[in-house]
N, C-alpha and C. Protein backbone atom coordinates (compact mmCIF):
# COMPACT_ATOMS: atom_id res chain seq x y z
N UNK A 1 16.00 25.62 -14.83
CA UNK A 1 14.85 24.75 -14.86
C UNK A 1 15.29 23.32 -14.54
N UNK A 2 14.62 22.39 -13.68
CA UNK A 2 14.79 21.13 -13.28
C UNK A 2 14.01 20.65 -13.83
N UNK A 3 14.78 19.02 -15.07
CA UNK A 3 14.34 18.39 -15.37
C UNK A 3 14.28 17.35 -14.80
N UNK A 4 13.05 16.55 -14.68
CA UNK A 4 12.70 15.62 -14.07
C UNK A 4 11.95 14.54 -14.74
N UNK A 5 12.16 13.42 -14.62
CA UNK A 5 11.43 12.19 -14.71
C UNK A 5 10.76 11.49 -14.08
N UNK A 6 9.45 10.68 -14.37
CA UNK A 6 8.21 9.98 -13.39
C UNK A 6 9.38 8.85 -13.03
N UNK A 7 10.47 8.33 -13.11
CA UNK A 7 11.51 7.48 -12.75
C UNK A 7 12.38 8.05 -12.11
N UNK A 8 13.05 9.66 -12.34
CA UNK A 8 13.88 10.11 -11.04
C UNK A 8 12.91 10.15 -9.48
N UNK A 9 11.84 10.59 -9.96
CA UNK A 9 10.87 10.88 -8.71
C UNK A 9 10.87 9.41 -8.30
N UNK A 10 10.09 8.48 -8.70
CA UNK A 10 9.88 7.12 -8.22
C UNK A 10 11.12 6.13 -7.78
N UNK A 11 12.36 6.44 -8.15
CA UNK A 11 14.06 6.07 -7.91
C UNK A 11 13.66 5.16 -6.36
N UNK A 12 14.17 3.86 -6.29
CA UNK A 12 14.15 2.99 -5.42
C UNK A 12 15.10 3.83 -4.55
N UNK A 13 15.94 4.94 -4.98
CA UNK A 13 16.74 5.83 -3.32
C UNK A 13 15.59 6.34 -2.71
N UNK A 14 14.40 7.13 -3.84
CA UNK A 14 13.74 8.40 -3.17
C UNK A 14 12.91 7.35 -2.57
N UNK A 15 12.39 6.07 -2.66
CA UNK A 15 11.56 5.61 -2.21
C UNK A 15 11.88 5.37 -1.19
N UNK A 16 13.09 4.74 -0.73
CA UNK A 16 13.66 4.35 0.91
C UNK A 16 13.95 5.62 1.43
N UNK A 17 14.18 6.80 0.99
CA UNK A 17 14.03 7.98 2.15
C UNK A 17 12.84 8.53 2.13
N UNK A 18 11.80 8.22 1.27
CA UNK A 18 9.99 8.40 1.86
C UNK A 18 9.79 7.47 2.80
N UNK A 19 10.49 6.23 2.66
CA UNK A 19 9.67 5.58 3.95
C UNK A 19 10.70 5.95 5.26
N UNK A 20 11.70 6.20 4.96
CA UNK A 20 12.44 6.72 6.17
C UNK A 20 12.12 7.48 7.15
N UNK A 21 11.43 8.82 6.25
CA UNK A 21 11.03 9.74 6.35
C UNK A 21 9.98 9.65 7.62
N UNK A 22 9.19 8.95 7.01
CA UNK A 22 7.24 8.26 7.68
C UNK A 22 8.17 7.41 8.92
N UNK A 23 8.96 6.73 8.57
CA UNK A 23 9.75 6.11 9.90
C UNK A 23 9.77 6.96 11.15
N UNK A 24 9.99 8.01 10.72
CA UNK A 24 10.63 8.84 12.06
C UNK A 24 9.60 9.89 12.53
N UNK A 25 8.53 9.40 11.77
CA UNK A 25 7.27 10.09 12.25
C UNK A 25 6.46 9.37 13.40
N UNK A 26 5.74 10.20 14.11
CA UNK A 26 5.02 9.48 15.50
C UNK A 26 3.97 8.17 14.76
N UNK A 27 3.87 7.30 15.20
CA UNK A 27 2.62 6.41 14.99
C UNK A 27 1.26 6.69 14.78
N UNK A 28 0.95 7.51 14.04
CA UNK A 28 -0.57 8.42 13.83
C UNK A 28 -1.53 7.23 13.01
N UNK A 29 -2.79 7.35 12.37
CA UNK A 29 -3.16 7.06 11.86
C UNK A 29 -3.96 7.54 10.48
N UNK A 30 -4.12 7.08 9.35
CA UNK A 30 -4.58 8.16 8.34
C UNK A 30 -6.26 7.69 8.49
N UNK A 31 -7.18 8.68 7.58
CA UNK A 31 -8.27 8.62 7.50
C UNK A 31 -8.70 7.44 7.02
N UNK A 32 -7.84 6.19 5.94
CA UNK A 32 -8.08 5.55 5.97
C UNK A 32 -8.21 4.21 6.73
N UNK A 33 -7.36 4.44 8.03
CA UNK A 33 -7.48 3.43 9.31
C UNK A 33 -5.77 2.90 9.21
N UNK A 34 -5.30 3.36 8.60
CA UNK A 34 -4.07 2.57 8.33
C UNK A 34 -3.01 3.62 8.74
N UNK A 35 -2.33 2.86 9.61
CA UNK A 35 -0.90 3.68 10.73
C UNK A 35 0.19 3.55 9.97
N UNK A 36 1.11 4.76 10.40
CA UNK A 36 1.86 4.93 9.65
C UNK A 36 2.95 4.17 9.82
N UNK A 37 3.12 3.36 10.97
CA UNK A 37 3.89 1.94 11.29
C UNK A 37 4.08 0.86 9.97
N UNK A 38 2.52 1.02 9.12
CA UNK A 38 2.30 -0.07 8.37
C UNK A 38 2.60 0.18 7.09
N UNK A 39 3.13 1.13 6.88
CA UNK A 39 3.57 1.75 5.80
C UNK A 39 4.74 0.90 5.10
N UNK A 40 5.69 0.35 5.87
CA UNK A 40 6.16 -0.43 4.79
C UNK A 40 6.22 -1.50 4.46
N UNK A 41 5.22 -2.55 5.37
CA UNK A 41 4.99 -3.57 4.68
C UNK A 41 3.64 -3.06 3.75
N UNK A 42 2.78 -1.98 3.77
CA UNK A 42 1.79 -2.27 2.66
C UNK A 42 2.39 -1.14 1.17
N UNK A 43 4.02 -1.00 1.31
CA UNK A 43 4.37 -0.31 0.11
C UNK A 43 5.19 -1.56 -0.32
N UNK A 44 5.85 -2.55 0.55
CA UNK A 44 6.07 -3.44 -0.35
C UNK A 44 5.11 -4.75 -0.86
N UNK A 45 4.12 -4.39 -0.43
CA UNK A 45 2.79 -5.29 -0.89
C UNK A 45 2.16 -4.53 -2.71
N UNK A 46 2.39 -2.86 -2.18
CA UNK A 46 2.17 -2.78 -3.75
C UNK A 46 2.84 -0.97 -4.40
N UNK A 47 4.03 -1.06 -3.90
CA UNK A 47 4.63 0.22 -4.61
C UNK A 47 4.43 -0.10 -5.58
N UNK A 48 5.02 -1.48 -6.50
CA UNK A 48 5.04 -1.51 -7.46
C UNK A 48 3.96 -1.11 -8.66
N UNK A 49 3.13 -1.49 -7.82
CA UNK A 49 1.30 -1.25 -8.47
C UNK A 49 1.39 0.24 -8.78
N UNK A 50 1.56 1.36 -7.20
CA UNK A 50 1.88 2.62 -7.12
C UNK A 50 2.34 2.72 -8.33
N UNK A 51 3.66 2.74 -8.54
CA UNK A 51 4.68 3.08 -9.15
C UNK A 51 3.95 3.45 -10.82
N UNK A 52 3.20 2.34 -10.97
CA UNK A 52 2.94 1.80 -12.47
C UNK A 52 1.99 2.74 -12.33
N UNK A 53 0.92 3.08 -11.65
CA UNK A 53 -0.03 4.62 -11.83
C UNK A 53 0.76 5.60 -11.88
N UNK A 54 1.92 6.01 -11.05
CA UNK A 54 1.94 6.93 -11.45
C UNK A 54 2.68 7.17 -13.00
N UNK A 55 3.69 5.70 -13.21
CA UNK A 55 4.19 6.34 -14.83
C UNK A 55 2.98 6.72 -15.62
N UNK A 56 1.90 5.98 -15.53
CA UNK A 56 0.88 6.13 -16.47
C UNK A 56 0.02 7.09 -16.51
N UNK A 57 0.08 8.11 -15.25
CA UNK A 57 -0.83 9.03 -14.49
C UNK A 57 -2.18 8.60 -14.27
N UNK A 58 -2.57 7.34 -13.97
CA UNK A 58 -3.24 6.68 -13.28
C UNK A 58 -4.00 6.84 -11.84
N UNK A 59 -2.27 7.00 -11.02
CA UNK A 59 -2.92 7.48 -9.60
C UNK A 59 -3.75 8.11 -9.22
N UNK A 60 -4.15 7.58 -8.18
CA UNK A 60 -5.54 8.80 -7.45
C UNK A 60 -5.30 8.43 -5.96
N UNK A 61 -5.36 9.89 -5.67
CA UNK A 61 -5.24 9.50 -4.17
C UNK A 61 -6.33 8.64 -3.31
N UNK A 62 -6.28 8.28 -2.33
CA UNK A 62 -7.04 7.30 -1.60
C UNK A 62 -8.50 8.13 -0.54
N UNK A 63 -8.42 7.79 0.49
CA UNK A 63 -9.45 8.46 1.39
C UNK A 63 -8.83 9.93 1.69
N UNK A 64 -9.44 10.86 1.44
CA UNK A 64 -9.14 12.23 1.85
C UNK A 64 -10.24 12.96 2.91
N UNK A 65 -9.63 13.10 3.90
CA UNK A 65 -11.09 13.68 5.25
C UNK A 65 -10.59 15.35 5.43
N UNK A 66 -11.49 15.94 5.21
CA UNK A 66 -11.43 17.32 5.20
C UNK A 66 -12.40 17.85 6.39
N UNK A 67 -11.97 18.61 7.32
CA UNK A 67 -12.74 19.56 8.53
C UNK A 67 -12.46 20.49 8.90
N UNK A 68 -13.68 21.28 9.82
CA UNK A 68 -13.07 22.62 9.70
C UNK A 68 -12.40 23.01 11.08
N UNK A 69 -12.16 23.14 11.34
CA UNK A 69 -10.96 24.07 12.52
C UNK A 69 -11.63 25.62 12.90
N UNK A 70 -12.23 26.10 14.17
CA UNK A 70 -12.46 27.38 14.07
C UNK A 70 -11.21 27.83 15.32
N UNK A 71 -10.46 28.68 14.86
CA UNK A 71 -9.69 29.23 16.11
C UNK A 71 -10.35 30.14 17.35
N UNK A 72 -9.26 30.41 18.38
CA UNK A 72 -9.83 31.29 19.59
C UNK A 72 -10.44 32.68 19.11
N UNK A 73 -9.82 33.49 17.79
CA UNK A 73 -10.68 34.58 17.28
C UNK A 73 -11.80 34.50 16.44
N UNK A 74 -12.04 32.95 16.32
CA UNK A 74 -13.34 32.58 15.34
C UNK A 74 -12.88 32.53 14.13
N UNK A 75 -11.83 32.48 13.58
CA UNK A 75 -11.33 32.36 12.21
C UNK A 75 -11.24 30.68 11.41
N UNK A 76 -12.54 30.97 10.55
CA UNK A 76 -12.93 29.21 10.10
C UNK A 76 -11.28 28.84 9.00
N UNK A 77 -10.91 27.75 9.56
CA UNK A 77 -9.84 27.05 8.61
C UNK A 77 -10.29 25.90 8.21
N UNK A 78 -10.24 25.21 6.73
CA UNK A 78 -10.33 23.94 6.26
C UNK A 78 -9.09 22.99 6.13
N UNK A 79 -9.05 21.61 7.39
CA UNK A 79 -7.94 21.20 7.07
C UNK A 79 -8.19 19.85 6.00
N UNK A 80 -7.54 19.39 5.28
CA UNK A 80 -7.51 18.38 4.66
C UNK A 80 -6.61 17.08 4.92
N UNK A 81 -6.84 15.63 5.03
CA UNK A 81 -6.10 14.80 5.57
C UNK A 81 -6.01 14.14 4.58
N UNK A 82 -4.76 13.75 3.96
CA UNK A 82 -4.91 11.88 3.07
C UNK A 82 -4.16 11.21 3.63
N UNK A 83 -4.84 9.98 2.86
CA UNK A 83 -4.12 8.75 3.56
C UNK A 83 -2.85 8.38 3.75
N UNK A 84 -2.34 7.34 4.28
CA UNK A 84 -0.92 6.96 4.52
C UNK A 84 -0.17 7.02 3.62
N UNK A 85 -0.46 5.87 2.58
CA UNK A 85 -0.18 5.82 1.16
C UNK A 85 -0.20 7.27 0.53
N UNK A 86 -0.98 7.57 0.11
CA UNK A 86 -0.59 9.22 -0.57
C UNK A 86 -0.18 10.24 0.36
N UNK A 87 -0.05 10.47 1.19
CA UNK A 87 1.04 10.89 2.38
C UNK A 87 2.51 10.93 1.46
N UNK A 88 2.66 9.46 1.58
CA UNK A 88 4.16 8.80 1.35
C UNK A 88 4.38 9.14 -0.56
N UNK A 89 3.31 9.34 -1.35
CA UNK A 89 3.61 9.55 -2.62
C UNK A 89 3.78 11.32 -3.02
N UNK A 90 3.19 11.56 -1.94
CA UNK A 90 3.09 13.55 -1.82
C UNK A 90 4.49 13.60 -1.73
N UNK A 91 4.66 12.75 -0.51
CA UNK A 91 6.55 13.55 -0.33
C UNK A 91 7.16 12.69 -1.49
N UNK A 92 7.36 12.01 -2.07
CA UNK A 92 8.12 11.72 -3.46
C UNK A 92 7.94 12.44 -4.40
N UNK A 93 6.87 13.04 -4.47
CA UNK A 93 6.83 14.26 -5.59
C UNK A 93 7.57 15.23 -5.19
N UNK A 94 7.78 15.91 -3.71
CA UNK A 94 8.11 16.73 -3.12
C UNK A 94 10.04 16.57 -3.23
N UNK A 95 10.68 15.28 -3.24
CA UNK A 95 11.86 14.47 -3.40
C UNK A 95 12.52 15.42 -4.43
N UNK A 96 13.65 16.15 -4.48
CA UNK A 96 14.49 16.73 -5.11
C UNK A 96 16.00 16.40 -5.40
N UNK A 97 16.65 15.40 -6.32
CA UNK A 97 18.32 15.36 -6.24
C UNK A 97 18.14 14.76 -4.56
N UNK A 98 17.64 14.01 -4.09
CA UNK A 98 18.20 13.48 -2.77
C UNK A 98 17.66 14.04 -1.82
N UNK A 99 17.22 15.57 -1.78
CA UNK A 99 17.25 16.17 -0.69
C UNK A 99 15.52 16.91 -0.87
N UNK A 100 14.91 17.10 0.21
CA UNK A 100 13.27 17.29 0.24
C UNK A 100 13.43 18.65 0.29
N UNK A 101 13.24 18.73 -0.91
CA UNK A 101 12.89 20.45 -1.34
C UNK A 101 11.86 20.25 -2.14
N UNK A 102 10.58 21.01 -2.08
CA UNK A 102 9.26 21.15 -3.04
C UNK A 102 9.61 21.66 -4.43
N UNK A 103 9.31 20.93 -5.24
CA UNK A 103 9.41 21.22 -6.56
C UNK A 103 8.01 21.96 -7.33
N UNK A 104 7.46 22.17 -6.52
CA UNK A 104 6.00 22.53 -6.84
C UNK A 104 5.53 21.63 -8.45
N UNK A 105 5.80 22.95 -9.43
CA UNK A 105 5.29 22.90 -10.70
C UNK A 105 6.05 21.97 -11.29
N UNK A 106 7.46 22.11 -11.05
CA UNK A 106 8.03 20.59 -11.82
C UNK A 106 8.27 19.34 -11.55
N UNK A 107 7.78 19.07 -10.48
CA UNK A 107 6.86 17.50 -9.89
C UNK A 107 5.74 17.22 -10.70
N UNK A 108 4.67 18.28 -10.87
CA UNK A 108 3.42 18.23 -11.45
C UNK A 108 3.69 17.51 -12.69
N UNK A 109 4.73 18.54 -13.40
CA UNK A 109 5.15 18.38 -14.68
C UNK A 109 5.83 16.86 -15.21
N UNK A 110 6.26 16.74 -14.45
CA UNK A 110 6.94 15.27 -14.40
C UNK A 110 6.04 13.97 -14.38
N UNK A 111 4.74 14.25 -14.14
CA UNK A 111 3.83 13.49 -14.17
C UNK A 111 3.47 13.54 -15.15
């Protein structure tokens, strides 16, 4: 069992390889209008803020746009989009010992 803390997850390492991460991603934009270019000047405008929801379990994710997708055999899919910002806090939950392995239930738990 991996124990975890809302401070190992939030760790100023895991935070510079989430934005690393979004670094090396194409220039997209989230549902909330905000590119993923801008990601780290508006995490150092307010991780800290972040940070403090999530010790407190506070957070809430931001704009979420959900649509449906029908494929070439007609098979309806629902995709779901969030924003930049919770993008970048998904994969810190996701943040394992250094290395991005999904922790599923004990990310949750850690909250």
């Amino acid at each position: 069992m991996i124990m975890l803390t809302i401070e190992d997850v939030i760790s100023a390492e895991n935070v510079q390889k989430a934005l690393n991460h979004f670094a090396g991603k194409r220039d997209g934009e989230g549902p909330d209008g905000m590119r993923v270019s801008d990601l780290p000047t508006y995490w150092k405008a307010n991780g800290q803020r972040i940070c403090q929801q999530l010790r407190s379990c506070e957070y809430r994710f931001g704009v979420v746009s959900k649509y449906e997708i029908v494929g070439v055999k007609g098979k309806h899919r629902f995709i779901s989009s969030i924003d930049v910002s919770g993008s970048c806090v998904e994969y810190l939950l996701r943040l394992r010992d250094g290395c991005s392995q999904g922790l599923g239930q004990a990310a949750a738990d850690a909250i």
